[in-house]
PDB file of N, CA and C in Angstrom:
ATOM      1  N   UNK A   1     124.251-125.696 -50.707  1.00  0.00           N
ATOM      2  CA  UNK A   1     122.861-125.452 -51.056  1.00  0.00           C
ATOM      3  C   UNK A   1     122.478-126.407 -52.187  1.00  0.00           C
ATOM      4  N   UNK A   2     121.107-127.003 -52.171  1.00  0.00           N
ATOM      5  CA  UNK A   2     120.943-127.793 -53.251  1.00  0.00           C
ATOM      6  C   UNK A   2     120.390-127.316 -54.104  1.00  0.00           C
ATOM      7  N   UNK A   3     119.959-128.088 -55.207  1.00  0.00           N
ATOM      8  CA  UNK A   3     119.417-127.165 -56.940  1.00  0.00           C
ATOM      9  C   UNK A   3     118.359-125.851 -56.779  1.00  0.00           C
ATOM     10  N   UNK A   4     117.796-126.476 -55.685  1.00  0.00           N
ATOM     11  CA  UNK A   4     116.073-125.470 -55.323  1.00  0.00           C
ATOM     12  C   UNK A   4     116.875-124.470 -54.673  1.00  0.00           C
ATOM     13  N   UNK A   5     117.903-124.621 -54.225  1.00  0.00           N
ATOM     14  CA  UNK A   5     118.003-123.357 -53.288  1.00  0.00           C
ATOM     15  C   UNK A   5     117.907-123.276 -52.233  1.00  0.00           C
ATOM     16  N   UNK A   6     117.439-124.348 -51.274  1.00  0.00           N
ATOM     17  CA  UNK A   6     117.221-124.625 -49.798  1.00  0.00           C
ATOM     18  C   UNK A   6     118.720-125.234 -49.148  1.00  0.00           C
ATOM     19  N   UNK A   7     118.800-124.607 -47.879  1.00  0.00           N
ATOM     20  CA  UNK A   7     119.581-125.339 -47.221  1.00  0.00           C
ATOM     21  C   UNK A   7     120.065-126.002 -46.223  1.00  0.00           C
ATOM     22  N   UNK A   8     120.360-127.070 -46.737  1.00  0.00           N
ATOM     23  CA  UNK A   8     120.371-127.910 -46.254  1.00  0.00           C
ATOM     24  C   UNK A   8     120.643-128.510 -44.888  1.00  0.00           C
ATOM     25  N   UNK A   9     122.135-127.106 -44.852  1.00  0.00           N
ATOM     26  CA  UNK A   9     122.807-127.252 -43.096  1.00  0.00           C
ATOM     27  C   UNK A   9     122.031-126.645 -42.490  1.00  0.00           C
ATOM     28  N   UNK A  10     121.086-125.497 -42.678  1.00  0.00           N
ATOM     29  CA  UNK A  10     120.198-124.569 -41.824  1.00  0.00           C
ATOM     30  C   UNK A  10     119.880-125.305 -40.398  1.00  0.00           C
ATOM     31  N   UNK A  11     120.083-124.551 -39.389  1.00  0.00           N
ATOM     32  CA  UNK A  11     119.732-125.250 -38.323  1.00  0.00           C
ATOM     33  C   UNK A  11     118.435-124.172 -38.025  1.00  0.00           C
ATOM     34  N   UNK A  12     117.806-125.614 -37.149  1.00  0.00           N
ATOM     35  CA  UNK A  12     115.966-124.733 -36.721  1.00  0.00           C
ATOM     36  C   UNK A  12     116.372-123.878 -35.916  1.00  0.00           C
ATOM     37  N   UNK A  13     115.406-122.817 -35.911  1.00  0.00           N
ATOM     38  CA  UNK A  13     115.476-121.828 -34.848  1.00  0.00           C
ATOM     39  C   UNK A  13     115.137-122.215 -33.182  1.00  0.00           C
ATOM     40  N   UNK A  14     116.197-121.293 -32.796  1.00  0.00           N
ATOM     41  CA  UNK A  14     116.044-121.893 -31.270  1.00  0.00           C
ATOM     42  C   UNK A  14     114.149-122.243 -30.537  1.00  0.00           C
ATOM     43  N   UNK A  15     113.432-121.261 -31.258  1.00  0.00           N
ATOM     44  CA  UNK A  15     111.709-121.689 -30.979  1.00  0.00           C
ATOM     45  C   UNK A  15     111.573-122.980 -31.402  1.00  0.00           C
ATOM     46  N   UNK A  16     111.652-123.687 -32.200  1.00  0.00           N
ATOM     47  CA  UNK A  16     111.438-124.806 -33.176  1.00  0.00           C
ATOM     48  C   UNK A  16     112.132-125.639 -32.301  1.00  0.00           C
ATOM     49  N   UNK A  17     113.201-125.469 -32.048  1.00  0.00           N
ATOM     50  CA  UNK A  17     114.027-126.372 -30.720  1.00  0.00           C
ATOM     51  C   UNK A  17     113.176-126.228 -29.443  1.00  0.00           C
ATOM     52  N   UNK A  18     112.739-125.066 -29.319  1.00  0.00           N
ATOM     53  CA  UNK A  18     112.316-125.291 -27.603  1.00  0.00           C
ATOM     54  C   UNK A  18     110.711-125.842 -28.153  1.00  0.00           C
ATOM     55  N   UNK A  19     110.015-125.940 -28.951  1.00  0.00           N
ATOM     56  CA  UNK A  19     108.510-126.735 -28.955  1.00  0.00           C
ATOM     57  C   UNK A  19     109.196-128.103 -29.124  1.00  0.00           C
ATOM     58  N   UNK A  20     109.808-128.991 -29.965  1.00  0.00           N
ATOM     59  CA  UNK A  20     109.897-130.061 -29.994  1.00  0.00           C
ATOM     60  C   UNK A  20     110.738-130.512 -28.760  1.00  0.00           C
ATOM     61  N   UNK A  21     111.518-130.162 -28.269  1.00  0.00           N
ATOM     62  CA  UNK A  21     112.262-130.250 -26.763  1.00  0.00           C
ATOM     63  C   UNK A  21     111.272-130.021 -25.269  1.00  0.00           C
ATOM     64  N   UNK A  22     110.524-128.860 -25.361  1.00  0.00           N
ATOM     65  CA  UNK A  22     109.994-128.902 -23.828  1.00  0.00           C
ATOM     66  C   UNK A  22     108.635-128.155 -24.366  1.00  0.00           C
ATOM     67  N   UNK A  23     108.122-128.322 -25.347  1.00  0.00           N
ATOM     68  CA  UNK A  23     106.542-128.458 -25.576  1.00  0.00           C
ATOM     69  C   UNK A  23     106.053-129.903 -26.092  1.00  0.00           C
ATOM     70  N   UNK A  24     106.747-130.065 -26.760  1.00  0.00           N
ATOM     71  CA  UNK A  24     105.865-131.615 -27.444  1.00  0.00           C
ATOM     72  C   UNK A  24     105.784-132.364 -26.494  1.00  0.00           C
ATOM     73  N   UNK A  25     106.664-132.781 -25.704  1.00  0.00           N
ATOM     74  CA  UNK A  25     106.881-133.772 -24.482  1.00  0.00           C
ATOM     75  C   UNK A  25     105.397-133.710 -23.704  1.00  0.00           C
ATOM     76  N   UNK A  26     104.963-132.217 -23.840  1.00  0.00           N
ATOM     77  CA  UNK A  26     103.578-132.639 -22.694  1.00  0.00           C
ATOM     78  C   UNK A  26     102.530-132.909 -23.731  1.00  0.00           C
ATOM     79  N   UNK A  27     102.640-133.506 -25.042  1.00  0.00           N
ATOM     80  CA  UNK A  27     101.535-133.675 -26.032  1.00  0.00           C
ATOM     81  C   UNK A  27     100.917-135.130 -25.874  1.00  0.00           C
ATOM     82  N   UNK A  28      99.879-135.199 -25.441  1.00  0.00           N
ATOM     83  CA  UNK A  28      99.614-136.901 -24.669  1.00  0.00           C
ATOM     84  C   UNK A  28      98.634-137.175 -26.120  1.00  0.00           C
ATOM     85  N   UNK A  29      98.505-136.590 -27.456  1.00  0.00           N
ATOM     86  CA  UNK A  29      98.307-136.926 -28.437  1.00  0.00           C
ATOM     87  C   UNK A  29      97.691-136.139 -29.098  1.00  0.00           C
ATOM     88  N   UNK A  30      97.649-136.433 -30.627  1.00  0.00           N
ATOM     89  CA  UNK A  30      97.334-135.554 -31.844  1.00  0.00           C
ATOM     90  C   UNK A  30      95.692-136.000 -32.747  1.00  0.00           C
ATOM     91  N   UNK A  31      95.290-135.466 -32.802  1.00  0.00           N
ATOM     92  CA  UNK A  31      94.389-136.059 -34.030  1.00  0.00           C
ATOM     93  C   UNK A  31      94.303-134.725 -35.196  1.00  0.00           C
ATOM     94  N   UNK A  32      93.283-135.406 -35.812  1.00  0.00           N
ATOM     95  CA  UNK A  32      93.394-134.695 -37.398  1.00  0.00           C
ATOM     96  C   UNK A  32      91.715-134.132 -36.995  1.00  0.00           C
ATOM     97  N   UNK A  33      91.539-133.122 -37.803  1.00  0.00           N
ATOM     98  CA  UNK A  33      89.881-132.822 -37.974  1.00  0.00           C
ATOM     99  C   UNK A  33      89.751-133.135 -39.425  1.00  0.00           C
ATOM    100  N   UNK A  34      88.250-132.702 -39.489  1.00  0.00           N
ATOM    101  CA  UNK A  34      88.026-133.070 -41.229  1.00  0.00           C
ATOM    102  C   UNK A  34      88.669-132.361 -42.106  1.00  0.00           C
ATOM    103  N   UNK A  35      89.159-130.924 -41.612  1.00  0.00           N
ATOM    104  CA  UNK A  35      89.690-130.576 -43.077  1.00  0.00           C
ATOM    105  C   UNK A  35      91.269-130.467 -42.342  1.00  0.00           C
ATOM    106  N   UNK A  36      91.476-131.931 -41.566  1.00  0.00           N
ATOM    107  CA  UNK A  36      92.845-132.597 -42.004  1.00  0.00           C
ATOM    108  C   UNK A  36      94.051-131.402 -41.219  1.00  0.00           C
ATOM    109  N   UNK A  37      93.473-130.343 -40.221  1.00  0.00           N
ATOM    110  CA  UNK A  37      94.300-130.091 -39.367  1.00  0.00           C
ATOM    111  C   UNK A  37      95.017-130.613 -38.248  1.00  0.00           C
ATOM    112  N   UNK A  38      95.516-130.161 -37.503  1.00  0.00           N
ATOM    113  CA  UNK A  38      96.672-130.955 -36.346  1.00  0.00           C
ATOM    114  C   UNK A  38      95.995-130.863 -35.426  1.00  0.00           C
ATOM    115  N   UNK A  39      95.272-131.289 -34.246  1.00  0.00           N
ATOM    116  CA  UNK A  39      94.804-130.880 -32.715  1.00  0.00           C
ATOM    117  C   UNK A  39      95.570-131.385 -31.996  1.00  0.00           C
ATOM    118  N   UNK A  40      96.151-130.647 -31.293  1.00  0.00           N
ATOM    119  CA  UNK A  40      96.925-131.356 -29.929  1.00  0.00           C
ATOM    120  C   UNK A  40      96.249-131.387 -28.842  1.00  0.00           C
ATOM    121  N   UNK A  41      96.312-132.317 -27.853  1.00  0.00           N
ATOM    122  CA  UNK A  41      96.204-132.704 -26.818  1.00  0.00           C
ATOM    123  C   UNK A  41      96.680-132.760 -25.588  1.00  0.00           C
ATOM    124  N   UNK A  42      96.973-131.799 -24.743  1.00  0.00           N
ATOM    125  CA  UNK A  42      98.210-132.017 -23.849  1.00  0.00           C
ATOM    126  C   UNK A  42      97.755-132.371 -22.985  1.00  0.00           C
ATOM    127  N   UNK A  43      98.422-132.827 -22.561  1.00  0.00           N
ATOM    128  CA  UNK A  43      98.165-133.637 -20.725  1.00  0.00           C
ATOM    129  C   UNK A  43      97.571-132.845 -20.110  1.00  0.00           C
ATOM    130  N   UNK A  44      96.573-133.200 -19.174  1.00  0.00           N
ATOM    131  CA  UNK A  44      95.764-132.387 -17.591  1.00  0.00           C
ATOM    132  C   UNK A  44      96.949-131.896 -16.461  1.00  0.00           C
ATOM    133  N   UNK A  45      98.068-132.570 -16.852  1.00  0.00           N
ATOM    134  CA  UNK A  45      98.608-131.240 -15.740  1.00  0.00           C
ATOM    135  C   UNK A  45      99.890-130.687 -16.210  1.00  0.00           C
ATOM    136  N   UNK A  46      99.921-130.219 -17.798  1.00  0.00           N
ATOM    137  CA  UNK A  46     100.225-129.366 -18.121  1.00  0.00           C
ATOM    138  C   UNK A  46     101.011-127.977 -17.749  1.00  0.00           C
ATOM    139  N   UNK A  47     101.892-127.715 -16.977  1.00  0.00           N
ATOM    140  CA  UNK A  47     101.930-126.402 -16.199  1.00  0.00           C
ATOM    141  C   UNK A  47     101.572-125.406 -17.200  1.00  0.00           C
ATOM    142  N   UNK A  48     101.197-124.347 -16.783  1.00  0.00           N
ATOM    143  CA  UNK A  48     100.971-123.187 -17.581  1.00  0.00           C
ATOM    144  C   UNK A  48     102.025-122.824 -18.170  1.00  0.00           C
ATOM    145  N   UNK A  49     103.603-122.690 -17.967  1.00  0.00           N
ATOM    146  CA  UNK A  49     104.840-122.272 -18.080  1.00  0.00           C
ATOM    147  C   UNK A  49     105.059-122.613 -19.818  1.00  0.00           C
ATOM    148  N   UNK A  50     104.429-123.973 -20.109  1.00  0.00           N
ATOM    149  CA  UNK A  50     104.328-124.901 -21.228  1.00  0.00           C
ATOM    150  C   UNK A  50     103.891-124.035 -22.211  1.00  0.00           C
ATOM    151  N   UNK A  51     102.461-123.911 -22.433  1.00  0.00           N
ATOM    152  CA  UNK A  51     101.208-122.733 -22.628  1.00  0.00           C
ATOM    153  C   UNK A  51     101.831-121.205 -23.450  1.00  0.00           C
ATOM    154  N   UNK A  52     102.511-120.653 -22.571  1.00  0.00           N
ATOM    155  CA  UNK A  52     103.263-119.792 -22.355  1.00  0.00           C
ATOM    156  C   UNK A  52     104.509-119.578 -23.212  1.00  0.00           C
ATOM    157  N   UNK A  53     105.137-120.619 -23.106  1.00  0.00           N
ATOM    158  CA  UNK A  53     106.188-121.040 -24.008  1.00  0.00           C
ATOM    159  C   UNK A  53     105.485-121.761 -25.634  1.00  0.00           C
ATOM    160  N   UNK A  54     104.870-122.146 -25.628  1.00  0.00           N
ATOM    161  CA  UNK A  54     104.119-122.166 -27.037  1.00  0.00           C
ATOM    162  C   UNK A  54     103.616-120.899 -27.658  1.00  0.00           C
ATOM    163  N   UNK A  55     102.842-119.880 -26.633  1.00  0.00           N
ATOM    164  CA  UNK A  55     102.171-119.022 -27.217  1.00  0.00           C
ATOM    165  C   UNK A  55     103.993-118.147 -27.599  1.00  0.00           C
ATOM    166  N   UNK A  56     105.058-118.136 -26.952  1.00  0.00           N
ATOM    167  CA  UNK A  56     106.262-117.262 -27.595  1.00  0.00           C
ATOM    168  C   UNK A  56     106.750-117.690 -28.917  1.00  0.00           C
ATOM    169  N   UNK A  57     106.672-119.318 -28.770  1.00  0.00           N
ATOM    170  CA  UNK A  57     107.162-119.346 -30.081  1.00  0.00           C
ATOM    171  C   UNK A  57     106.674-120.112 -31.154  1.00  0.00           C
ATOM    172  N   UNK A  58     105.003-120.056 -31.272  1.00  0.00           N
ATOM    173  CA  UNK A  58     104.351-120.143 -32.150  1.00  0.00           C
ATOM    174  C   UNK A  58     104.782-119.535 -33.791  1.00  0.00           C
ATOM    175  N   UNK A  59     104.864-118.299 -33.402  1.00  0.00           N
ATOM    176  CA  UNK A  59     105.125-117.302 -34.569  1.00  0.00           C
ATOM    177  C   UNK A  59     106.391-118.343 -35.637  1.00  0.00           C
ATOM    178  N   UNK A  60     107.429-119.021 -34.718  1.00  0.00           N
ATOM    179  CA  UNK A  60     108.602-119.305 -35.347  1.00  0.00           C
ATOM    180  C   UNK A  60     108.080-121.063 -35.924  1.00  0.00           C
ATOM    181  N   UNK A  61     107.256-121.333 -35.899  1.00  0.00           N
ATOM    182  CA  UNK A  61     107.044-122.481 -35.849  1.00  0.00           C
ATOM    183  C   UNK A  61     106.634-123.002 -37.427  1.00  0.00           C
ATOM    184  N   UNK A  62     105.920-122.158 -38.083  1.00  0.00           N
ATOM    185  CA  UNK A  62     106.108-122.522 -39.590  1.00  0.00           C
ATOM    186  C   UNK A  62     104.758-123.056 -39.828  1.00  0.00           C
ATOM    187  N   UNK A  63     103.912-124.099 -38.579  1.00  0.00           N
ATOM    188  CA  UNK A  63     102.726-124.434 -38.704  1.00  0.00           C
ATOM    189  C   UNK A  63     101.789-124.060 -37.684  1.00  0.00           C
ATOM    190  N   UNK A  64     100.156-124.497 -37.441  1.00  0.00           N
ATOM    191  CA  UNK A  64      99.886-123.710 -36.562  1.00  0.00           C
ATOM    192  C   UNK A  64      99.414-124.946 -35.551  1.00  0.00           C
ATOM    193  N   UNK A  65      99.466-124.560 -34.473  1.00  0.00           N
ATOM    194  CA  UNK A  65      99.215-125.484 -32.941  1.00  0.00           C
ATOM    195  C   UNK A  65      97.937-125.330 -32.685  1.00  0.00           C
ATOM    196  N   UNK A  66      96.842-126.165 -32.787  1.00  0.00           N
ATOM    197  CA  UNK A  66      95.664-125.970 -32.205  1.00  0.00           C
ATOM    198  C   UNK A  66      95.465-126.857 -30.925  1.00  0.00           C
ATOM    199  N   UNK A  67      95.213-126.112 -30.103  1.00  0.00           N
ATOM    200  CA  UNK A  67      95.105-126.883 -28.796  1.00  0.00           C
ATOM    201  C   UNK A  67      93.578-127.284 -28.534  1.00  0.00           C
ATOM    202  N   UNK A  68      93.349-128.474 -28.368  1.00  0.00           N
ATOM    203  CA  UNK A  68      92.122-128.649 -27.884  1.00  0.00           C
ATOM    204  C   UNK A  68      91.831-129.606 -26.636  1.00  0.00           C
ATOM    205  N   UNK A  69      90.896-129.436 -26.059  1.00  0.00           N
ATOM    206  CA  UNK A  69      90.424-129.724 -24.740  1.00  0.00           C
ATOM    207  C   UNK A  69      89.349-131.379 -24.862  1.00  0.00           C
ATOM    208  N   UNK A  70      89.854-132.146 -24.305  1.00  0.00           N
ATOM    209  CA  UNK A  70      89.164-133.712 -24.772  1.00  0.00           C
ATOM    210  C   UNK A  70      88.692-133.752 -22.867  1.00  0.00           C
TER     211      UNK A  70
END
């Protein structure tokens, strides 16, 4: 553990593994809004399964996913 107390070996939670593993992949891009949030973008054919699997492990995710429609 380092001085703060965080540590270091902690591995992410298996949610945190499954969004960057088989959610991000369908993210066809990000932008920022004005007050500098995340919008994602996912691809048009998207399966729902994706969707689904974000909305489970949102909670574990630490930040929040805004999905928006371009």
């Amino acid at each position: 553990m380092d001085p703060l107390g965080i540590n270091m070996d902690a591995r992410p939670t298996q949610g945190v593994m499954d969004f960057y593993n088989k959610v991000e992949p369908w993210v066809e891009r990000i932008r920022y809004d004005d007050d500098d949030n995340t919008l994602y973008i996912f691809q048009d054919n998207t399966p729902e399964e994706i969707f689904d699997l974000l909305d489970k492990v949102r909670p574990e995710l630490g930040f929040d996913v805004i999905i928006v429609d371009e």
